[in-house]
Structures are given as structure tokens and as C-alpha cells.
N, C-alpha and C. Protein backbone atom coordinates (compact mmCIF):
# COMPACT_ATOMS: atom_id res chain seq x y z
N UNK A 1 57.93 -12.16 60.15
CA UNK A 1 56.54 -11.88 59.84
C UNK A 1 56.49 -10.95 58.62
N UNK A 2 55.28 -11.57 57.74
CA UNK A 2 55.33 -10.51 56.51
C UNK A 2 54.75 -9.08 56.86
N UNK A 3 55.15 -7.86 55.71
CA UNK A 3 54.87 -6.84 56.28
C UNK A 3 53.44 -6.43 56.39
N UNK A 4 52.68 -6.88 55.54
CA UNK A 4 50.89 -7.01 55.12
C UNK A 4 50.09 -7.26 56.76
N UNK A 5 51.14 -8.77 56.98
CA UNK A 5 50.31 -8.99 58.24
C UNK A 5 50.82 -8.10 59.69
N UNK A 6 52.22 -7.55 59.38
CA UNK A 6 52.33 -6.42 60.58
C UNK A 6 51.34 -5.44 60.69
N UNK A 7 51.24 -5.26 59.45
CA UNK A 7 50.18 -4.28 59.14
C UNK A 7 48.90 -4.41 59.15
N UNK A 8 48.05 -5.40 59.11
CA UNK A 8 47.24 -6.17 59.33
C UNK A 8 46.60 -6.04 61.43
N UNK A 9 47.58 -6.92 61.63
CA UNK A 9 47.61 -6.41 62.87
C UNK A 9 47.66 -5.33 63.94
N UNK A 10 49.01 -4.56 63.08
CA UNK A 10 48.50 -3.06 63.71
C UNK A 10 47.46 -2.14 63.26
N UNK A 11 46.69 -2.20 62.69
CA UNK A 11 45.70 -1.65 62.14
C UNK A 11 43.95 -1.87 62.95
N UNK A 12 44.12 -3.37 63.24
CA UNK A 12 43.65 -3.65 64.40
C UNK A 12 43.95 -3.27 66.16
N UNK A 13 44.64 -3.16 66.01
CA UNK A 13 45.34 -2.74 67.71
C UNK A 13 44.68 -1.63 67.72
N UNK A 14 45.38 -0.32 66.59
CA UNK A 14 45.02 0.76 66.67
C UNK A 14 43.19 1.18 66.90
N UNK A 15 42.62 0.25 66.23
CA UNK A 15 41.21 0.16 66.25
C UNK A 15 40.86 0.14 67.18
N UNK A 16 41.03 -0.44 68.37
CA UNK A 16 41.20 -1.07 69.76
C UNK A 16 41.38 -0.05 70.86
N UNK A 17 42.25 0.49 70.17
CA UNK A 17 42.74 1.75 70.82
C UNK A 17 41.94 3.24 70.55
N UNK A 18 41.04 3.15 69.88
CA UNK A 18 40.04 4.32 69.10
C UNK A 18 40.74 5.48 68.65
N UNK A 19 41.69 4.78 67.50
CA UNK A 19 42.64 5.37 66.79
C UNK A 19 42.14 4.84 65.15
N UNK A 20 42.09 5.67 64.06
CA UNK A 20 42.18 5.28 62.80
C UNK A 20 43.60 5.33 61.81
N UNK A 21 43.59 3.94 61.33
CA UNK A 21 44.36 3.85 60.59
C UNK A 21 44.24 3.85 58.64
N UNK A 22 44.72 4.52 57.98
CA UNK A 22 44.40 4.71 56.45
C UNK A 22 45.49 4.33 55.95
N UNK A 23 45.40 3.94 55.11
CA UNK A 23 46.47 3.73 53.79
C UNK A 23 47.05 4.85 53.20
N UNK A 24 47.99 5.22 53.21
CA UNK A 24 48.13 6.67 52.79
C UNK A 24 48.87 6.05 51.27
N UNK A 25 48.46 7.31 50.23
CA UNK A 25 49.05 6.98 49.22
C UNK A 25 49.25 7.72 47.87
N UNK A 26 50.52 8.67 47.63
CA UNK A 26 50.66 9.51 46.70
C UNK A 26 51.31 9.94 45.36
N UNK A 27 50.43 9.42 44.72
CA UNK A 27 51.12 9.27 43.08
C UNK A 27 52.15 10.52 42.85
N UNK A 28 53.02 9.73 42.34
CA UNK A 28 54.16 10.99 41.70
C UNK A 28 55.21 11.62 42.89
N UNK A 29 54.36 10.81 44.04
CA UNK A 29 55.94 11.07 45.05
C UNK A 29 56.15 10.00 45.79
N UNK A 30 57.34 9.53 45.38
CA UNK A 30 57.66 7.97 45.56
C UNK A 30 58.35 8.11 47.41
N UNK A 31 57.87 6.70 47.66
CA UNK A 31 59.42 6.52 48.96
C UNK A 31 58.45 7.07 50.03
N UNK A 32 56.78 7.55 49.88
CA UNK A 32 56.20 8.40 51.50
C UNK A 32 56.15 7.18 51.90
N UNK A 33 55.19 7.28 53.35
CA UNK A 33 54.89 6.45 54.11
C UNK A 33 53.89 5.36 53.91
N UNK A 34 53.59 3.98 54.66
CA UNK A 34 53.00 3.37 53.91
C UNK A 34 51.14 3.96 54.59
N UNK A 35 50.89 4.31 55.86
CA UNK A 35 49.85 4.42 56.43
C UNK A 35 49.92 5.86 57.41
N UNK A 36 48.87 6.35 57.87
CA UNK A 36 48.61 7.00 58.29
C UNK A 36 47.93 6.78 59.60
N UNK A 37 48.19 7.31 60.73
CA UNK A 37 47.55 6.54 62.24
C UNK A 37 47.32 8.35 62.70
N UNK A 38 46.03 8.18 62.98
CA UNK A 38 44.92 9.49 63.89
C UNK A 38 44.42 8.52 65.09
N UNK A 39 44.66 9.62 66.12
CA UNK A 39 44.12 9.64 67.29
C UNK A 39 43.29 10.91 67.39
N UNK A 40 41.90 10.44 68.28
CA UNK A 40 41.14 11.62 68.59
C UNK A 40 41.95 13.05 69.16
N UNK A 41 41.74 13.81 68.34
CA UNK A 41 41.96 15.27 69.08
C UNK A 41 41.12 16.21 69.87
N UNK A 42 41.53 16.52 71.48
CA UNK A 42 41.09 16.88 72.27
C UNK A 42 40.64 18.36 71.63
N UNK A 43 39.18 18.43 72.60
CA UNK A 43 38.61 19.92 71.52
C UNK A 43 39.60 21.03 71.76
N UNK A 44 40.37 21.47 73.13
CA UNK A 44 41.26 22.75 72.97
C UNK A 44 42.39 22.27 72.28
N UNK A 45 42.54 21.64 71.42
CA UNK A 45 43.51 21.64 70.51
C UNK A 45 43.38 21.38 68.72
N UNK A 46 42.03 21.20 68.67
CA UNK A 46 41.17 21.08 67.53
C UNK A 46 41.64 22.25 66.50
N UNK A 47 41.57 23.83 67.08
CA UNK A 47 42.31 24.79 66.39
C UNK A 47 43.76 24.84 66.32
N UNK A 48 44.21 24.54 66.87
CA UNK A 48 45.87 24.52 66.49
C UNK A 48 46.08 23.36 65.39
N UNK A 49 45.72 22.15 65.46
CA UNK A 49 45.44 21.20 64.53
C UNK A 49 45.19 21.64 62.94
N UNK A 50 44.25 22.58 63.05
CA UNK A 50 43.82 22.62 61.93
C UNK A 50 44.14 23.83 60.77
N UNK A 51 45.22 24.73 62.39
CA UNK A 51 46.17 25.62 61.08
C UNK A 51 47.42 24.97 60.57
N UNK A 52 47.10 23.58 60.72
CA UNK A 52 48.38 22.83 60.20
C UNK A 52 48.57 21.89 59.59
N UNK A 53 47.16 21.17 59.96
CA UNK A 53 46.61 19.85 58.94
C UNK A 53 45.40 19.62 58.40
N UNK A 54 45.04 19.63 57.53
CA UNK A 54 43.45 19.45 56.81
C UNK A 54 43.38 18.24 55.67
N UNK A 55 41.93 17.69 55.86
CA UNK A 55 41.94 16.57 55.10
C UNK A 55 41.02 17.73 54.12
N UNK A 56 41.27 17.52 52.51
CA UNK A 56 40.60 18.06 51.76
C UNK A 56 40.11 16.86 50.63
N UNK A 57 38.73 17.27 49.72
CA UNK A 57 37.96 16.75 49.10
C UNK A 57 37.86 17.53 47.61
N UNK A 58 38.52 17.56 46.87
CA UNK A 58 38.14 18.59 46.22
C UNK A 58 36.96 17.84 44.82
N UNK A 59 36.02 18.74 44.52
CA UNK A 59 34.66 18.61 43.89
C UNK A 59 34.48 19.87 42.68
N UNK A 60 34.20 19.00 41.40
CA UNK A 60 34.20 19.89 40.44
C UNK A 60 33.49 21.38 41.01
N UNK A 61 33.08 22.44 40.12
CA UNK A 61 32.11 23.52 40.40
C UNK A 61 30.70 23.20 41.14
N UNK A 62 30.62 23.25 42.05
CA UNK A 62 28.66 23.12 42.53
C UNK A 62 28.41 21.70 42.94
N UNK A 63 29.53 20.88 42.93
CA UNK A 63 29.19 19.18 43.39
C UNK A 63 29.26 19.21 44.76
N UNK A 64 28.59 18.16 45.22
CA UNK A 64 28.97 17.74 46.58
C UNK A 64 29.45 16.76 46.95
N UNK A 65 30.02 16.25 47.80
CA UNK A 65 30.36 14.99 48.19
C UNK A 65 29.32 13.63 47.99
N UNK A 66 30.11 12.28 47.60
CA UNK A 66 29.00 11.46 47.37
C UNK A 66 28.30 10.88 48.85
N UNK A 67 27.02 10.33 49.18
CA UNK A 67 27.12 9.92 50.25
C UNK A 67 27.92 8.83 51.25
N UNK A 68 28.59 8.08 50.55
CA UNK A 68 30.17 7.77 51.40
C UNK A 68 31.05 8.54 51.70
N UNK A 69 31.32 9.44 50.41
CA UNK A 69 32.59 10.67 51.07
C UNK A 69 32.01 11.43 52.34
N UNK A 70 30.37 11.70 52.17
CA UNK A 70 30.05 12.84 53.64
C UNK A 70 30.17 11.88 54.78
N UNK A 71 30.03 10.46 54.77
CA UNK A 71 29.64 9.49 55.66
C UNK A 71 31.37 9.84 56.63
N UNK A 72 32.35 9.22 55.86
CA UNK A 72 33.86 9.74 55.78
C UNK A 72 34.52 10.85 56.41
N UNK A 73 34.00 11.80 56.33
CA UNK A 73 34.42 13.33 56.44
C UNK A 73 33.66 13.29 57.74
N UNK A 74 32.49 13.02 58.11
CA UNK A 74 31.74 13.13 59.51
C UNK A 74 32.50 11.97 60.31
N UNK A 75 33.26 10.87 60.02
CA UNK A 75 34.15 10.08 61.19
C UNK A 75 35.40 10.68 61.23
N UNK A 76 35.70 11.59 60.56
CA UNK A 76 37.47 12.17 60.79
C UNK A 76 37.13 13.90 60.90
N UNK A 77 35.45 14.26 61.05
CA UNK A 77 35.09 15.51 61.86
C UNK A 77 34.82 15.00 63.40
N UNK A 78 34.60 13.78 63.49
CA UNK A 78 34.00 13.37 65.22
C UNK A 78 35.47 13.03 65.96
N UNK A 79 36.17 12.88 65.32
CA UNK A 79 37.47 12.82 65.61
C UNK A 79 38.64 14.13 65.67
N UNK A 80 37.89 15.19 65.67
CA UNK A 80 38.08 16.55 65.46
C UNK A 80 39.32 16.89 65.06
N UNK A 81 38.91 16.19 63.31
CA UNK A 81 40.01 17.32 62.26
C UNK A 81 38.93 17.52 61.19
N UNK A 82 39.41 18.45 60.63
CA UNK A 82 38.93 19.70 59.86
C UNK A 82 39.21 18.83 58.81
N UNK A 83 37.98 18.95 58.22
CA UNK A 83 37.83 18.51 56.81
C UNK A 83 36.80 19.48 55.95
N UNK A 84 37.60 19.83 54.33
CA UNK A 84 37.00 20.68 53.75
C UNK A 84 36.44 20.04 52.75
N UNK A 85 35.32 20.91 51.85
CA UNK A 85 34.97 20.48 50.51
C UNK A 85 35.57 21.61 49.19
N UNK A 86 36.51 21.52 48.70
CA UNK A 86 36.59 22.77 47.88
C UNK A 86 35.66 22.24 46.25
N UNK A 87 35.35 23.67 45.73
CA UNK A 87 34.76 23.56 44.68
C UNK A 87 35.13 24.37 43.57
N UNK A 88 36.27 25.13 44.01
CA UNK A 88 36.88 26.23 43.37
C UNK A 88 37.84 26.71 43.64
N UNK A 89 39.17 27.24 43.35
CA UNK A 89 40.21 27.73 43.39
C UNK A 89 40.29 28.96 44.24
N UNK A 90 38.87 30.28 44.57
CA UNK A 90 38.78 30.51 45.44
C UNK A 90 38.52 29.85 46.99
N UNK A 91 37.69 28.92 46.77
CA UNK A 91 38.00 28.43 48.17
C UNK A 91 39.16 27.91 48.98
N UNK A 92 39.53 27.31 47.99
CA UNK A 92 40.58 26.77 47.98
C UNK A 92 41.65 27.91 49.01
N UNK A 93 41.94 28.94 48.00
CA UNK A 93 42.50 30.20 48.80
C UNK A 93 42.09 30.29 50.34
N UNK A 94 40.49 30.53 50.02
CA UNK A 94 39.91 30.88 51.65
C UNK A 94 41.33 29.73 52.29
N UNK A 95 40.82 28.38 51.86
CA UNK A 95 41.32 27.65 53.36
C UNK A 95 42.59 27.62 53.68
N UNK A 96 43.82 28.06 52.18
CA UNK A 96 44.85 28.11 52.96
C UNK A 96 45.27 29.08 53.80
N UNK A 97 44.36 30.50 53.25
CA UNK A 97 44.86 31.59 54.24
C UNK A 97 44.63 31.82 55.26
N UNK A 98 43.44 30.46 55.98
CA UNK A 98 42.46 30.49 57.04
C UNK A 98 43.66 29.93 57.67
N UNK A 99 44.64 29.16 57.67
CA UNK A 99 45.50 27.75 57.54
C UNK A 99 46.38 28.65 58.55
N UNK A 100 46.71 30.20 57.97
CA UNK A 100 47.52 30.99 58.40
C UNK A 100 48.96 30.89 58.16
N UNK A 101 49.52 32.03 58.33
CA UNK A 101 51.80 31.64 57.63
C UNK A 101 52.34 30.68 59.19
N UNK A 102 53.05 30.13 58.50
CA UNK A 102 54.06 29.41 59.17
C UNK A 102 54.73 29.85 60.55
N UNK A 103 54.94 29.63 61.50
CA UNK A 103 55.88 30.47 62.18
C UNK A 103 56.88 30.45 62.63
């Protein structure tokens, strides 16, 4: 079986399963993975989650998200992960230090 339609298929299953699947995909670092698979996160674990993983948006000075990106960000907030909007290099800060050190 080709790999498109493995993928194809599992992408559906996962759907099925009320799991999202994305295409993951990162210029300039070769060899990652081809997709990304989220399952809902239970709310007492919503904070531990999120000193460790965040989906970010970043937006020139004073922009906001377009109305697909907020549409976006509210199905992978109902799915409780933390998604930010940065607009500045201070915020930016805020969220990693919110993120907390390693341990």
C-alpha cells in the first residue's frame, strides 16, 4: 500500500476516534516527522501540557489572527491545548517563561 493512502486512511480512523491529525511540516529541518496526531486532553492535565507544549501564531505588531486562524486555535483550545497569539518579542518572553525551566 502506498504511503499517501496509509495516510489517508489513518487520518480518517483517527477522526473516528476524536483525535486530530495535521501535517506537520518544517522548513530547514529535514528528516522530522511526516504528521502530527492530538488526542483530547483531560482538563487536570491541561496545565502540565502546556508547560511543555504550545501551538503558537505569531502576528506582526497589533494584528490579529485571520478569521480561519481564530476558527483553528478555538478547535485545538476545545481540545485543551494552549494556543498563543504573539505580537512581539516581549510576549513572546511572557510565554516562554510562563512555559517554566525544564526539570
Amino acid at each position: 500500500m502506498l504511503e499517501r493512502d496509509i495516510e489517508s486512511r489513518s487520518r480518517k480512523r483517527a477522526e473516528t476516534k476524536g483525535r486530530r491529525m495535521m501535517k506537520f511540516t518544517s522548513p530547514g529541518h529535514a528528516f522530522v516527522p511526516d504528521d502530527i496526531v492530538m488526542a483530547p486532553i483531560p482538563l487536570w492535565l491541561q496545565p502540565v501540557i502546556a508547560r511543555y507544549f504550545r501551538f503558537i501564531e505569531f502576528k506582526r505588531t497589533g494584528a490579529k489572527p485571520t478569521a480561519a486562524q481564530a476558527r483553528e486555535h478555538e478547535r485545538l483550545r476545545a481540545m485543551g491545548f494552549t494556543v498563543e497569539v504573539i505580537d512581539s518579542v516581549e510576549a513572546a518572553d511572557r510565554v516562554f517563561d510562563d512555559m517554566g525551566d525544564r526539570l
